[in-house]
Structure formats: structure tokens, C-alpha cells
C-alpha atoms as a PDB file:
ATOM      1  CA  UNK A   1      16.066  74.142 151.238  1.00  0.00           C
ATOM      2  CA  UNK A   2      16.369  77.615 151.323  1.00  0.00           C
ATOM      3  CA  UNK A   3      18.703  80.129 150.411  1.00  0.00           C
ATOM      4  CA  UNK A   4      19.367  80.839 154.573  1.00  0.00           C
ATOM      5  CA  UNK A   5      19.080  77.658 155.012  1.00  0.00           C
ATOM      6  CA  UNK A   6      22.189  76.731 152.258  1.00  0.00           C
ATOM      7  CA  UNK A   7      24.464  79.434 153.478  1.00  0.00           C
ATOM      8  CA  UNK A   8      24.674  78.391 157.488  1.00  0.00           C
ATOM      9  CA  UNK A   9      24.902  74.617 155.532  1.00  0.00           C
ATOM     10  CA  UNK A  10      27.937  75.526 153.566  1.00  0.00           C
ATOM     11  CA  UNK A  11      29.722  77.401 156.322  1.00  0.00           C
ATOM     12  CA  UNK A  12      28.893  74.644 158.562  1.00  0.00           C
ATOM     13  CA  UNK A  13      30.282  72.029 156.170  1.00  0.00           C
ATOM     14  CA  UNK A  14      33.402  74.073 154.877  1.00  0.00           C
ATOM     15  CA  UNK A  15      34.466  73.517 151.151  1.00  0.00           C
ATOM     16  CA  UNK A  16      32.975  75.140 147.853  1.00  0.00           C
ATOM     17  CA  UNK A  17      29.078  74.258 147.561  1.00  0.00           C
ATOM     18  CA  UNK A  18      26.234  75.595 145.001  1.00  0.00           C
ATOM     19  CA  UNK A  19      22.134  75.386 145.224  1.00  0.00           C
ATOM     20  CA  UNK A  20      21.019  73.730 142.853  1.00  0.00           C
ATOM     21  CA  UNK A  21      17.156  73.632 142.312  1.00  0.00           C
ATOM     22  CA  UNK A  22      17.023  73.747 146.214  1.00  0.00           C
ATOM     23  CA  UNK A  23      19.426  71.252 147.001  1.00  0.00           C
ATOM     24  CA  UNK A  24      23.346  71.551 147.817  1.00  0.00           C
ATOM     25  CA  UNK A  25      25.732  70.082 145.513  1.00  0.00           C
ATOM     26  CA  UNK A  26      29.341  70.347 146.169  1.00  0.00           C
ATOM     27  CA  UNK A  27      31.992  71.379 143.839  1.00  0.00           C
ATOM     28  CA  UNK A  28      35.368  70.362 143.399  1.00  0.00           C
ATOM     29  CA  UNK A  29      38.244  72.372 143.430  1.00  0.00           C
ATOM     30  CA  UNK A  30      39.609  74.558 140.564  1.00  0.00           C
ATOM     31  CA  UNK A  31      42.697  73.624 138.821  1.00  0.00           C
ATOM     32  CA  UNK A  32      45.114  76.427 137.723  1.00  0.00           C
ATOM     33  CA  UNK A  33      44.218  75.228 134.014  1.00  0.00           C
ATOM     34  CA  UNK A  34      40.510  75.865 134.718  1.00  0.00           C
ATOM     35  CA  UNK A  35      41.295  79.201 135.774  1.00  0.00           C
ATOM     36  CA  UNK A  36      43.147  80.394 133.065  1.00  0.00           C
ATOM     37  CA  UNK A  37      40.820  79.221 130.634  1.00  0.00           C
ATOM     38  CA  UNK A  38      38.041  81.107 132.472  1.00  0.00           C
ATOM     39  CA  UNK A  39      39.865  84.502 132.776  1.00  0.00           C
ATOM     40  CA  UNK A  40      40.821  84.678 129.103  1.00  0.00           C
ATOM     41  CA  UNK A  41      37.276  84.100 128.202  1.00  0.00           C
ATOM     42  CA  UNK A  42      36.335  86.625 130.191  1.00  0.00           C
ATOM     43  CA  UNK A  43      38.782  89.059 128.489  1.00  0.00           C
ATOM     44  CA  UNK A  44      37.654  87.629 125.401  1.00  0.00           C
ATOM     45  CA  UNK A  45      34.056  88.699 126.224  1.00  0.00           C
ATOM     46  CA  UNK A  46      34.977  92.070 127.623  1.00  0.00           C
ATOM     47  CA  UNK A  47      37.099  93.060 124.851  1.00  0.00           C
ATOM     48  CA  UNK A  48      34.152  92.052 122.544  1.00  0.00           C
ATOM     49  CA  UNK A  49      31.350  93.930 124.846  1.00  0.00           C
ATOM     50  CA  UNK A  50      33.741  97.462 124.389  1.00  0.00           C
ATOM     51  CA  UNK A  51      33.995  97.085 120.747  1.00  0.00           C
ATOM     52  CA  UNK A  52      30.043  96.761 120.112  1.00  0.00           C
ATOM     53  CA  UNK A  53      29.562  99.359 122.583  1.00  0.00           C
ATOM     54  CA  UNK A  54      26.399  97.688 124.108  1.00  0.00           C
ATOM     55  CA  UNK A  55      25.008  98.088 127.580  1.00  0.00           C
ATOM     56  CA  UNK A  56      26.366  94.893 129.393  1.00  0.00           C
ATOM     57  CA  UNK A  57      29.159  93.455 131.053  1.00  0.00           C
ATOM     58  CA  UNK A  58      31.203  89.595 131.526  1.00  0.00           C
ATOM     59  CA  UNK A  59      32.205  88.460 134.996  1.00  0.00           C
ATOM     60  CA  UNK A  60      33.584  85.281 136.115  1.00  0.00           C
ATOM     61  CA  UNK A  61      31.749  82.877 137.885  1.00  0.00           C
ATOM     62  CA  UNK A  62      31.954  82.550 141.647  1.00  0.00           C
ATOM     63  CA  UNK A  63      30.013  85.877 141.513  1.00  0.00           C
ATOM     64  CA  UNK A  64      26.879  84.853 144.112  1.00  0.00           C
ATOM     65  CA  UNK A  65      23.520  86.843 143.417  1.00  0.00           C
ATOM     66  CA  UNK A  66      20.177  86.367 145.867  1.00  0.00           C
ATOM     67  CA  UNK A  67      17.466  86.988 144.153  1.00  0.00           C
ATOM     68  CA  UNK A  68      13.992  86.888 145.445  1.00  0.00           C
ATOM     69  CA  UNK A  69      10.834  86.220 144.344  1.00  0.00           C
END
């Protein structure tokens, strides 16, 4: 499947989907819990990245990125 092919999918089918080696796999909600965890990590990381002064950055997930080959 393709990665034009995936998006029309998931807006087609509604919900919170993923490609996963060229197939769609759906994904279950987030609990509140889940989130929390996942943003303090993310600070976690950040903090960390400032103090060592090195050229990068931490995101949460749920960030989407085409690439192409």
C-alpha cells in the first residue's frame, strides 16, 4: 500500500491508524496515564538535550514524517 494510498484509507475509515511495513494497523486510543508518562519523558529528554548542548531535539510521537525514497 502506499503512503497516498494509507492516508485516503484512514480518513475513509476514521479512528487513529499507522503504516506499518506497507500495511495499516490500527491503534487504540490513548489513556490519560499514557499521556502523562509520554510528556514527562519528553521533558526528561529535552531537559537532558539543553544540558549537553548537542545539536538535536525530543518530540512526542504522533509527529507524522513522509519520507521518500
Amino acid at each position: 500500500m502506499s503512503v497516498d494510498e494509507f492516508f485516503i484509507r484512514a480518513r475513509q475509515n476514521g479512528g487513529y491508524w499507522e503504516l506499518v511495513q506497507g500495511g495499516p494497523v490500527a491503534k487504540s486510543l490513548e489513556r490519560l496515564l499514557d499521556g502523562q508518562a509520554k510528556a514527562n519523558s519528553c521533558l526528561a529528554l529535552k531537559n537532558a538535550i539543553g544540558k549537553a548542548k548537542v545539536p538535536c531535539e525530543a518530540a512526542l510521537d504522533g509527529v507524522a514524517l513522509r519520507i521518500d525514497r
